[in-house]
Protein backbone atom coordinates (compact mmCIF):
# COMPACT_ATOMS: atom_id res chain seq x y z
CA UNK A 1 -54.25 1.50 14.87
CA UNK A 2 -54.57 -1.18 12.28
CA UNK A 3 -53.68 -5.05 12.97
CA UNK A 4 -50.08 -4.35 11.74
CA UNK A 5 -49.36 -2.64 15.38
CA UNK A 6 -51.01 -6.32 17.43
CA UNK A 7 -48.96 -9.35 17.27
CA UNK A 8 -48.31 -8.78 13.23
CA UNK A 9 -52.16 -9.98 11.90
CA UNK A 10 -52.82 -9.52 8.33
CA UNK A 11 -55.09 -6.75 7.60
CA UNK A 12 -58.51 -7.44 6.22
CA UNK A 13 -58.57 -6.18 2.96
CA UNK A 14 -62.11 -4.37 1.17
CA UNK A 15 -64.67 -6.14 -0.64
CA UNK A 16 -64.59 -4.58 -3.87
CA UNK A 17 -68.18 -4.02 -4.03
CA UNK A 18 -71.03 -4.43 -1.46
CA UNK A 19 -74.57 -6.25 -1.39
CA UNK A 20 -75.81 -3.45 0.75
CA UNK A 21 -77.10 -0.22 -0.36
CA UNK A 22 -78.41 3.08 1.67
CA UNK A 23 -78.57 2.92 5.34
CA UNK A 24 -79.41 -0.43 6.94
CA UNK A 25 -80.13 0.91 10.01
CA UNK A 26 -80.03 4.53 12.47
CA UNK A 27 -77.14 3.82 13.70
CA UNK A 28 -77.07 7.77 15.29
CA UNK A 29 -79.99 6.32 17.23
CA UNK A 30 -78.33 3.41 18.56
CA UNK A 31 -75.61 4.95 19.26
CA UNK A 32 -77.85 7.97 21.79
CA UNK A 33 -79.40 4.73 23.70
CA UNK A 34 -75.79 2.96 24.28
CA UNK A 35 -74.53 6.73 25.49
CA UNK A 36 -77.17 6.70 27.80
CA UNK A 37 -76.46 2.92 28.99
CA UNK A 38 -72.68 4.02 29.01
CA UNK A 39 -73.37 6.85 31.40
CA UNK A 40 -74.99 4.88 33.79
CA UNK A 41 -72.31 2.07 33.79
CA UNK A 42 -69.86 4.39 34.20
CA UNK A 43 -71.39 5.82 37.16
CA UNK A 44 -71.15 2.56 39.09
CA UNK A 45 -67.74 2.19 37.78
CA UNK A 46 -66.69 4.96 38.86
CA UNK A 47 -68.29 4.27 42.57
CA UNK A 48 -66.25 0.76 42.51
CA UNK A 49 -63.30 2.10 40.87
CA UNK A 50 -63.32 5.11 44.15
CA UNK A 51 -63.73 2.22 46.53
CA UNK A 52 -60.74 0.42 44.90
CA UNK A 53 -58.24 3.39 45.06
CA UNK A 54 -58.94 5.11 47.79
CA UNK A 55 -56.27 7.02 49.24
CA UNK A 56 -52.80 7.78 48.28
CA UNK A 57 -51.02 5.59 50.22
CA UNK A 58 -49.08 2.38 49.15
CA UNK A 59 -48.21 0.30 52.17
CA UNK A 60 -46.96 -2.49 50.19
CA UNK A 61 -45.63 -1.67 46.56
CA UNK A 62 -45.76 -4.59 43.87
CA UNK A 63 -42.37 -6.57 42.97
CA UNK A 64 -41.51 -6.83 39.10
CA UNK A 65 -41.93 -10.21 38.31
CA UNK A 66 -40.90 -9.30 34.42
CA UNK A 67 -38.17 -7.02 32.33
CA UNK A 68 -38.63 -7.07 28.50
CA UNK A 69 -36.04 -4.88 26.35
CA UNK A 70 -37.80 -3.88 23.50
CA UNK A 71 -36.14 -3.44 20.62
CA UNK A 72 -36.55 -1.45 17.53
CA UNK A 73 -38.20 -3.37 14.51
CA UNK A 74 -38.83 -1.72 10.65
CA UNK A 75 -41.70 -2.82 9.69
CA UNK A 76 -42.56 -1.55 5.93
CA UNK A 77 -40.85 1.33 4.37
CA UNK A 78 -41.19 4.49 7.01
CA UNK A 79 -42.78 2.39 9.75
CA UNK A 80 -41.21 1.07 13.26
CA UNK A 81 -42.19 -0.26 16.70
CA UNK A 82 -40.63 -1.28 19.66
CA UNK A 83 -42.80 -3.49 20.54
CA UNK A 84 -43.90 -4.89 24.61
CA UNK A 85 -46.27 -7.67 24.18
CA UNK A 86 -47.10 -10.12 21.57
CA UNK A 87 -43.77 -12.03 21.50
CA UNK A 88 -42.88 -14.95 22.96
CA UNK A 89 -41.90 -14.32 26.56
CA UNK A 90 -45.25 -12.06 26.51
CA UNK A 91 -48.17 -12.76 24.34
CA UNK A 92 -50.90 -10.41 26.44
CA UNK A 93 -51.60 -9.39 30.03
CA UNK A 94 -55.25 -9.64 30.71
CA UNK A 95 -56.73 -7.47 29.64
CA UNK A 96 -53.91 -6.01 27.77
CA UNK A 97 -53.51 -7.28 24.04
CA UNK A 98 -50.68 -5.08 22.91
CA UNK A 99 -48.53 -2.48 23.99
CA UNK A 100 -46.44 -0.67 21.30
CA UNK A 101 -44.19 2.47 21.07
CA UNK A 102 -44.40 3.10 17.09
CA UNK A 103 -42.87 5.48 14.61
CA UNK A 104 -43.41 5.88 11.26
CA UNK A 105 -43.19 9.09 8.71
CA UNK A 106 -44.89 9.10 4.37
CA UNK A 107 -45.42 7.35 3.28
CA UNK A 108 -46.48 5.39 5.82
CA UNK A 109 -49.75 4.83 7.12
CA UNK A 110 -53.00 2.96 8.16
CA UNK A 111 -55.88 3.23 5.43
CA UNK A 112 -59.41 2.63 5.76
CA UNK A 113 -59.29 -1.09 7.86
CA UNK A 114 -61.95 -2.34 10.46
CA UNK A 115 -61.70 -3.07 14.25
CA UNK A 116 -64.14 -4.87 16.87
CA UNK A 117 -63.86 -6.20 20.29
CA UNK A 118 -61.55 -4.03 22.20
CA UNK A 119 -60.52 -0.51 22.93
CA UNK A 120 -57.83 0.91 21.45
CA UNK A 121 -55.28 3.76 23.13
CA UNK A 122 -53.37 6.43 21.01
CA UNK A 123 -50.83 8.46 23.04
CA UNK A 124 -48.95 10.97 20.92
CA UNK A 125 -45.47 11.82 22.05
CA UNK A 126 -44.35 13.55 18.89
CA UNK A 127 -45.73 14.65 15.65
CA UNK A 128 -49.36 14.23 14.98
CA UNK A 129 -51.76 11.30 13.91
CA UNK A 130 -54.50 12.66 11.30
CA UNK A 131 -57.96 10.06 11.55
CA UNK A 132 -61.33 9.61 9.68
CA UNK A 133 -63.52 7.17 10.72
CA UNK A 134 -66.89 5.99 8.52
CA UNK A 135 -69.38 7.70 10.85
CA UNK A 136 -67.88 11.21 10.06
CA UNK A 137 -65.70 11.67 13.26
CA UNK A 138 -62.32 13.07 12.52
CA UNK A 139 -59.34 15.47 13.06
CA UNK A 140 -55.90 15.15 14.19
CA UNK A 141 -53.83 14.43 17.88
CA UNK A 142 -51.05 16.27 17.99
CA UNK A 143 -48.17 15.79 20.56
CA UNK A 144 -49.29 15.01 24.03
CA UNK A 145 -52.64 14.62 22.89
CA UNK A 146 -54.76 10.75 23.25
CA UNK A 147 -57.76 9.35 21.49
CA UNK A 148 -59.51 6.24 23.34
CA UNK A 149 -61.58 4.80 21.00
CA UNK A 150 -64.14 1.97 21.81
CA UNK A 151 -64.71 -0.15 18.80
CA UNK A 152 -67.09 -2.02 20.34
CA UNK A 153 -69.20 -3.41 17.70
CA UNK A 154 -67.59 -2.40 14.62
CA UNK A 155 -65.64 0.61 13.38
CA UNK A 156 -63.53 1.28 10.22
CA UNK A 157 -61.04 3.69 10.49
CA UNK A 158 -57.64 5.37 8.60
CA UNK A 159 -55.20 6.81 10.69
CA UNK A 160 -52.35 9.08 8.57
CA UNK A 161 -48.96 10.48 9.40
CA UNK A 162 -50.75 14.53 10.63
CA UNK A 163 -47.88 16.37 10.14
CA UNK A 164 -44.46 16.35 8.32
CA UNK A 165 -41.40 13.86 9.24
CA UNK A 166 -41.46 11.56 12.15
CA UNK A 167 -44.77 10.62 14.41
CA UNK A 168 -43.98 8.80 17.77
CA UNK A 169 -46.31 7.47 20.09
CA UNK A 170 -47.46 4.83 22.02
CA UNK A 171 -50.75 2.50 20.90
CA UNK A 172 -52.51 0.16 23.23
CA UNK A 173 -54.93 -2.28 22.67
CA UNK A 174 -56.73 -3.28 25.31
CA UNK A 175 -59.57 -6.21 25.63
CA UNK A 176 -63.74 -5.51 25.95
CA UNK A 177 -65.08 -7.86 28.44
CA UNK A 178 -67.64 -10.44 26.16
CA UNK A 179 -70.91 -8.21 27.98
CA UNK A 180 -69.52 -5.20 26.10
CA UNK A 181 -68.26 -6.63 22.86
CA UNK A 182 -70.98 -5.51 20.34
CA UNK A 183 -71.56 -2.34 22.26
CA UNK A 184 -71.79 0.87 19.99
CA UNK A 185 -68.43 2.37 19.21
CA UNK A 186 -67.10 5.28 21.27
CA UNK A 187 -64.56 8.53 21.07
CA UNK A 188 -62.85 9.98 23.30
CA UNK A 189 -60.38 12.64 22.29
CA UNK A 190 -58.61 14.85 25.35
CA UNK A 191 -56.18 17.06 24.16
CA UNK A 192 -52.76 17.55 25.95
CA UNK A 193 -53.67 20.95 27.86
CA UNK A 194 -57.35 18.94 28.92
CA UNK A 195 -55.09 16.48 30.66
CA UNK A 196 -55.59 16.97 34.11
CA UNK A 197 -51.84 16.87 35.74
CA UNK A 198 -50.85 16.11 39.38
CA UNK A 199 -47.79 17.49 40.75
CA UNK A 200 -46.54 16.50 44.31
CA UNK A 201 -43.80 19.32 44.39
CA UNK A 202 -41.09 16.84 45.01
CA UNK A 203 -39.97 16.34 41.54
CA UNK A 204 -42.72 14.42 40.15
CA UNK A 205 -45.07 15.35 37.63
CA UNK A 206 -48.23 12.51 36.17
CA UNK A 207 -49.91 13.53 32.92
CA UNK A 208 -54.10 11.42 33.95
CA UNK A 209 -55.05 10.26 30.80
CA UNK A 210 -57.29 7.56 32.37
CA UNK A 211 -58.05 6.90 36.17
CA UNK A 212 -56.66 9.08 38.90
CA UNK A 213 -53.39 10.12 40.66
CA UNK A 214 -52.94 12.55 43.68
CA UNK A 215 -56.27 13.90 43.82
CA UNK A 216 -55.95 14.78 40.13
CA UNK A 217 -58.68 12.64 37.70
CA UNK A 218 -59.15 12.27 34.10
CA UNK A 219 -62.67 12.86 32.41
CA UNK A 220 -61.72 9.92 29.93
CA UNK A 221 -64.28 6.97 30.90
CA UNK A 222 -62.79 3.54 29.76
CA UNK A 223 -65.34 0.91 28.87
CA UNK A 224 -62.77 -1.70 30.70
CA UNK A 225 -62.00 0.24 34.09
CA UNK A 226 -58.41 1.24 33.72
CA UNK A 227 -55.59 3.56 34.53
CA UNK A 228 -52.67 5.25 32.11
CA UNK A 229 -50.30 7.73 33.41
CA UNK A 230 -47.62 9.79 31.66
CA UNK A 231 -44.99 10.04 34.66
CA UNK A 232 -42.13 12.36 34.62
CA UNK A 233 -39.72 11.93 37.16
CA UNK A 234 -37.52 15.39 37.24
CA UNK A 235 -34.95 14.76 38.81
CA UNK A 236 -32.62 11.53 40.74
CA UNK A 237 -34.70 10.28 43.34
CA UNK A 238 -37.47 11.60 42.55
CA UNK A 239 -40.36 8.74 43.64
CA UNK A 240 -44.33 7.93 42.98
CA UNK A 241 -46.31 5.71 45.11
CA UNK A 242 -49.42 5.00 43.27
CA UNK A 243 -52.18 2.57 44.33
CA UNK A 244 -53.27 0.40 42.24
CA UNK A 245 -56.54 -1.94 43.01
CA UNK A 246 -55.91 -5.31 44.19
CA UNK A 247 -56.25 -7.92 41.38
CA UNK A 248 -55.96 -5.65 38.38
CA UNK A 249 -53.23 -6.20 35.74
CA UNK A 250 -50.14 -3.67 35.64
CA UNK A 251 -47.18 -2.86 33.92
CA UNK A 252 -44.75 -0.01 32.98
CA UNK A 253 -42.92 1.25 30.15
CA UNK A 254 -39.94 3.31 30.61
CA UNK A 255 -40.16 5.90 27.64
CA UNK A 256 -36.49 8.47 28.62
CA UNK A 257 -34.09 7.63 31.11
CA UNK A 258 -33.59 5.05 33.78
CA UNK A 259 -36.34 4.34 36.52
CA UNK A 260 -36.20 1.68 39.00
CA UNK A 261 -39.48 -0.09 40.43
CA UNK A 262 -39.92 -2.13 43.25
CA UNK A 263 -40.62 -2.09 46.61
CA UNK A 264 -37.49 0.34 48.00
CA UNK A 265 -35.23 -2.62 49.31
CA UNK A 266 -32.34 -3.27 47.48
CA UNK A 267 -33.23 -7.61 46.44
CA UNK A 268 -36.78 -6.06 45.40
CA UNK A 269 -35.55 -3.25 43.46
CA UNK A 270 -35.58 -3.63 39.50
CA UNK A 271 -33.81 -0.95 37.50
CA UNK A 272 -34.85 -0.55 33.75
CA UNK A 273 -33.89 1.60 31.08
CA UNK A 274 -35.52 3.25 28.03
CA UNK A 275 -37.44 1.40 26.22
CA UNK A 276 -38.10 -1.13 28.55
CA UNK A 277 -41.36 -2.42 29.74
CA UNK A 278 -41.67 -4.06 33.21
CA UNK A 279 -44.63 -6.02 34.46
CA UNK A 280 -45.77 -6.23 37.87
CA UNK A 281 -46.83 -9.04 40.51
CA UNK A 282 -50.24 -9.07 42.11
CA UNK A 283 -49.11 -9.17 45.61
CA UNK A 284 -49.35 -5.58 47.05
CA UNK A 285 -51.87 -2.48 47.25
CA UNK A 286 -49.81 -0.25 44.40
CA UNK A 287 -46.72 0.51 42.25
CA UNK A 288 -43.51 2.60 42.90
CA UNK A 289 -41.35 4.25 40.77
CA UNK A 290 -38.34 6.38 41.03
CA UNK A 291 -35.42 8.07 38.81
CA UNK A 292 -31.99 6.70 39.70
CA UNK A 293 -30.07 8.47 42.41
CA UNK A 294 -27.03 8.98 39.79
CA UNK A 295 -29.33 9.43 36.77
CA UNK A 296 -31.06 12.56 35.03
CA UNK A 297 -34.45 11.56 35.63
CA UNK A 298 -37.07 9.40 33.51
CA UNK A 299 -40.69 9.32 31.83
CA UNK A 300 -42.41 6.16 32.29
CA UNK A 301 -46.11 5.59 31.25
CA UNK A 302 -48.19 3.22 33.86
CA UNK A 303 -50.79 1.29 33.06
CA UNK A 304 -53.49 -1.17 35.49
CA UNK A 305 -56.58 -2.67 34.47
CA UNK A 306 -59.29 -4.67 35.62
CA UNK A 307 -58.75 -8.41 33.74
CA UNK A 308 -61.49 -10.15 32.57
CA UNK A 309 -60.50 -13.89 32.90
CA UNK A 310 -62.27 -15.13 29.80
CA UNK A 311 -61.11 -16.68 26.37
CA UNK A 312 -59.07 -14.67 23.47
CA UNK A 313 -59.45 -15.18 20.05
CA UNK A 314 -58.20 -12.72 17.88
CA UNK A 315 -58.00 -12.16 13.75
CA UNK A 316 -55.72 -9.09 12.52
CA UNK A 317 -58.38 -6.39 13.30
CA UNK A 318 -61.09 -8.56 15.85
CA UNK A 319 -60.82 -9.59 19.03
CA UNK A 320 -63.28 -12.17 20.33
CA UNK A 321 -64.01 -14.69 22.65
CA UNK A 322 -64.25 -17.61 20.25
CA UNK A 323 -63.30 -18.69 16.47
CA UNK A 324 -66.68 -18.73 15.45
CA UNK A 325 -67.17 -14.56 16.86
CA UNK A 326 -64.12 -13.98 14.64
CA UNK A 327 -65.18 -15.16 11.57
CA UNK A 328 -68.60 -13.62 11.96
CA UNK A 329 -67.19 -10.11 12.57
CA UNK A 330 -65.11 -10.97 9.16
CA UNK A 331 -68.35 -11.82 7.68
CA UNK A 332 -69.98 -8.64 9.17
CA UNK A 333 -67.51 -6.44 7.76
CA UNK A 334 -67.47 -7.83 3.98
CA UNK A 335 -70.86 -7.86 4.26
CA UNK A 336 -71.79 -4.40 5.54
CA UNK A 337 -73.82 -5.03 8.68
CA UNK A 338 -73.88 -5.87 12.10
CA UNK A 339 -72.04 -2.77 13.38
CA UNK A 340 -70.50 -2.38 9.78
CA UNK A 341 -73.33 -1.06 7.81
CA UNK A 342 -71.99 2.86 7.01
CA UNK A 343 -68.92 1.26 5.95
CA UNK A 344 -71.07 0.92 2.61
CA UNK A 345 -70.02 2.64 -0.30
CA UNK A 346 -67.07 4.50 2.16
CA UNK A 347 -64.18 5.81 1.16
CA UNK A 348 -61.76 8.11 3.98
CA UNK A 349 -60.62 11.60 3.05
CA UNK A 350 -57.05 10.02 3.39
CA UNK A 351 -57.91 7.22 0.77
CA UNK A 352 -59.69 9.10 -1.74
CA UNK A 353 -56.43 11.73 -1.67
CA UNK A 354 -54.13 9.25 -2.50
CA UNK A 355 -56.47 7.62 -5.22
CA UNK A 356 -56.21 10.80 -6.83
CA UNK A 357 -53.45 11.39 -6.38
CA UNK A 358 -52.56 7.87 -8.24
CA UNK A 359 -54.41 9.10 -11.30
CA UNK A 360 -53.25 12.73 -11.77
């Protein structure tokens, strides 16, 4: 989603014209070689990432070191968040950048804006989001479906309301290490029935959209190793133990209900509501959650990454690792190259609708 959705940065508006002209470059060429290079990473991603999680159990769960209550804020006419990082008592978590739940209905919207430097997470929980990007890719998501899109080097992107009345979701932005920066963008769309789903007949049911729980594992390949899991706990009591490698980030967001995370003793135990996102310690081998013994259950979505430990500098749409990136990827983009070269002479479906729409 645009920059309005990560820490409030003012969109980068359109040059009105460009110097370029035609195609500066085969970028469907580029783009086979860094598929090929991605493949191969992923492999020995995958291989570390196997050696990180392996097994099920979690001798010693992590302690919630942090409760934030998010609250709802309007943000334009038919547009909402509730909002779990960039505020004060939370700017990031390495290599998280943002983590929204948003909401918004017409004629609200994201039109044709850029991105670069990070990966961004679209989890649809009702409605539909509608997308067209400048190299030809889009469609829709529809409710329970996720797109993880790599900008890498440079994409620009609208993302529309896909269906009539209210769309409700949850967007994550989530940092590129510096190696993988300028690498060639990358979609992955999995719709809801593709998720894989694990089920440990106790209560407990975990949508995979990235990573693995219970033996069950998602096909989506992050660029940053991560995990995200939709977690439904059915009924009070109901509990999930799930590892998490030692030294990656982690955090929680309770979506319905009331869950409580901890370690199972009553000082470690912290209960949160809806709309609440808790973040974990780094001491201990995983994360547990459970629905409250006098409650009606909860949904929670989990998330862990591997942090990168270097700088952040970020500009509405670009996340780099210094000033001087930034300004170059604004550069890139009003000047049509460097990752930004089909952006020439673009216009989205969505954008040229409502221009003629304007006129008629």
């Amino acid at each position: 989603m645009s920059a309005a959705t990560a820490c409030m940065a003012p969109m980068v508006a359109p040059p009105s014209s460009s110097p370029l002209h035609g195609p500066a470059r085969s970028a469907m060429a580029a783009a086979g070689e860094e598929m090929e290079k991605m493949a191969s990473a992923q492999k020995t991603l995958g291989a570390q990432s196997d050696e990180e999680c392996a097994g099920d159990d979690v001798g010693r769960p992590r302690a919630v070191v942090q409760k934030l209550t998010c609250e709802r804020k309007p943000l334009g006419e038919g547009f909402a968040l509730w909002r779990g990082m960039c505020r004060p008592e939370l700017q990031d978590l390495d290599p998280f950048l943002s983590f929204d739940e948003f909401e918004f209905c017409p004629p609200a919207g994201f039109p044709d804006h850029p991105h670069r430097g990070f990966e961004n997470v679209t989890y649809i929980l009702e409605g539909g989001l509608s997308y067209h990007d400048f190299s030809g890719h889009k469609g829709t998501i529809n409710t329970g479906d996720v797109q993880w899109m790599t900008a890498g080097r440079g994409v620009v992107h609208a993302e529309m309301p896909g269906v009539q009345g209210v769309q409700r979701g949850i967007n994550i932005w989530i940092n590129l290490a510096s190696k993988d920066k300028m690498v060639e963008p990358r979609y992955q769309d999995l719709a809801s029935h593709d998720i894989p789903t694990a089920a440990d007949g106790d209560g407990v049911t975990v949508k995979v959209i990235a990573g693995e729980c219970h033996g069950a594992r998602s096909p989506l390949q992050p660029r940053t190793p991560a995990m995200c899991l939709d977690v439904t706990l059915l009924r009070p009591g109901a509990r999930l133990r799930q590892p998490v490698p030692r030294g990656w980030s982690a955090c929680a967001y309770v979506i319905d209900g009331e869950a409580v995370f901890g370690g199972g003793g009553a000082n470690d135990d912290a209960t949160a509501g809806a709309r609440t996102l808790v973040v974990f310690g780094g001491d201990g081998d995983g994360v547990e959650v459970r629905a409250e013994e006098g409650g009606a259950g909860a949904r929670v979505m989990l998330v862990a990454a591997r942090p990168h430990g270097e700088a952040v500098v970020r500009d509405g749409p670009f996340v780099m690792n210094t000033r001087e990136e930034v300004e170059q990827a604004r550069e890139d983009y009003h000047r049509r190259r460097n990752g930004f070269e089909m952006a020439d002479g673009w216009t989205s479906d969505h954008a040229a609708a409502a221009a003629a729409a304007a006129v008629s």
